[in-house]
Protein backbone atom coordinates (compact mmCIF):
# COMPACT_ATOMS: atom_id res chain seq x y z
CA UNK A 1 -112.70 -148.45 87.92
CA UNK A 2 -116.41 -149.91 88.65
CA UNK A 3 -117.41 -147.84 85.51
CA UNK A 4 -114.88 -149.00 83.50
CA UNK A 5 -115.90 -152.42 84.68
CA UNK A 6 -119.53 -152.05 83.77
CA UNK A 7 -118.55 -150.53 80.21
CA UNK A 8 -116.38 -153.50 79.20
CA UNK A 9 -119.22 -155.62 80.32
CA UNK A 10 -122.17 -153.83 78.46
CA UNK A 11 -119.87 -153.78 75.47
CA UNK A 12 -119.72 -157.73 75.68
CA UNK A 13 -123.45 -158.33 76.17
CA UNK A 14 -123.96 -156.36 73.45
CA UNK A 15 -121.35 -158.07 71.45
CA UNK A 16 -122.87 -161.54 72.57
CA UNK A 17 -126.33 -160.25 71.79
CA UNK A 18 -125.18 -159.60 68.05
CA UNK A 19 -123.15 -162.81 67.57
CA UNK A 20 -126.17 -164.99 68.62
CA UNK A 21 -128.89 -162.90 66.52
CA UNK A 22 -126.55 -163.45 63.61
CA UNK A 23 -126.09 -167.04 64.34
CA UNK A 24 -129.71 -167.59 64.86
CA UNK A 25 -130.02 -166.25 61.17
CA UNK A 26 -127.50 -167.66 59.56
CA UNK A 27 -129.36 -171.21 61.16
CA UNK A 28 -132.74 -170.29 60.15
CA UNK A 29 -131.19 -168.82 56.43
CA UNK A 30 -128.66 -171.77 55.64
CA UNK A 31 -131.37 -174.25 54.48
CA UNK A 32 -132.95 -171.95 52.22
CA UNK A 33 -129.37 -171.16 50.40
CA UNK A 34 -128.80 -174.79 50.39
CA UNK A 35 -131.76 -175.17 48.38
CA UNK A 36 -130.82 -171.89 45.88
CA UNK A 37 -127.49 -173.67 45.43
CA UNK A 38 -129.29 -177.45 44.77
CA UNK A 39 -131.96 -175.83 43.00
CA UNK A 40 -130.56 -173.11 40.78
CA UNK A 41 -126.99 -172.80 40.62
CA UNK A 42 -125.71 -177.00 39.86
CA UNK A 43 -128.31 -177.57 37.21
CA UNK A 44 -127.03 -173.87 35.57
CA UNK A 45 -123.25 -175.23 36.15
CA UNK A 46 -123.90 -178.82 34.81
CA UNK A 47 -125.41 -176.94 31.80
CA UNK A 48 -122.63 -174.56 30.89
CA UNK A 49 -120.27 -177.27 31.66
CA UNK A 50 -121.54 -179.40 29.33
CA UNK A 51 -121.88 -177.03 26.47
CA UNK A 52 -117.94 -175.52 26.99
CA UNK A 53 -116.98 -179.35 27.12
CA UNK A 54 -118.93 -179.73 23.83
CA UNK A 55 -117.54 -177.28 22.49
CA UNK A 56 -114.17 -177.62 23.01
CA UNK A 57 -114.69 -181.38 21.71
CA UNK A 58 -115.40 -179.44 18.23
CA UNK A 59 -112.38 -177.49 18.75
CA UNK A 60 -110.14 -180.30 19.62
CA UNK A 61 -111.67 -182.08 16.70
CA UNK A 62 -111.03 -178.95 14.45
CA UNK A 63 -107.48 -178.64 15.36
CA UNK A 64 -106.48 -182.35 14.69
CA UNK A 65 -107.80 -182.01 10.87
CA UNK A 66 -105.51 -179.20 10.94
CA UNK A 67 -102.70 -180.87 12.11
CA UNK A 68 -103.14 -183.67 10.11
CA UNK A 69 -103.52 -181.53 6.72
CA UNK A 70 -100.35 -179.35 7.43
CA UNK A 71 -98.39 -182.78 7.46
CA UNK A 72 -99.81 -184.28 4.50
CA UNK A 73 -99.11 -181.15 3.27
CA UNK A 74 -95.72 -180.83 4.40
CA UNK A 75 -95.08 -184.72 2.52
């Protein structure tokens, strides 16, 4: 039972051990994606955003002369 004991306990340090190294990493790596994400990915967002809005302005735009020719045609 002792060495079933110990076993179970080895298992956890070595569970423990993992969780904090990856914690520790995660802490030390966070910042850094923070920045990719502030950095790299909103302006890229903002700036496909902004083009599919403008763009779908043109098509909205498009589609009401359309509507408003098939009912002057339809008078």
């Amino acid at each position: 039972m002792n060495d079933f004991h110990r076993k179970v306990e080895d298992a956890s340090a070595r569970v423990s051990k993992t969780v904090a190294d990856a914690a520790d990493r995660l802490e030390k790596e966070i910042p850094e994606f923070i920045k990719y994400l502030n950095d790299e990915v909103v302006p890229a967002v903002r700036t496909h955003s902004t083009k599919a809005l403008r763009v779908a302005s043109q098509k909205l735009t498009e589609f009401a002369d359309y509507m408003d020719n098939v009912d002057r045609s339809r008078k």
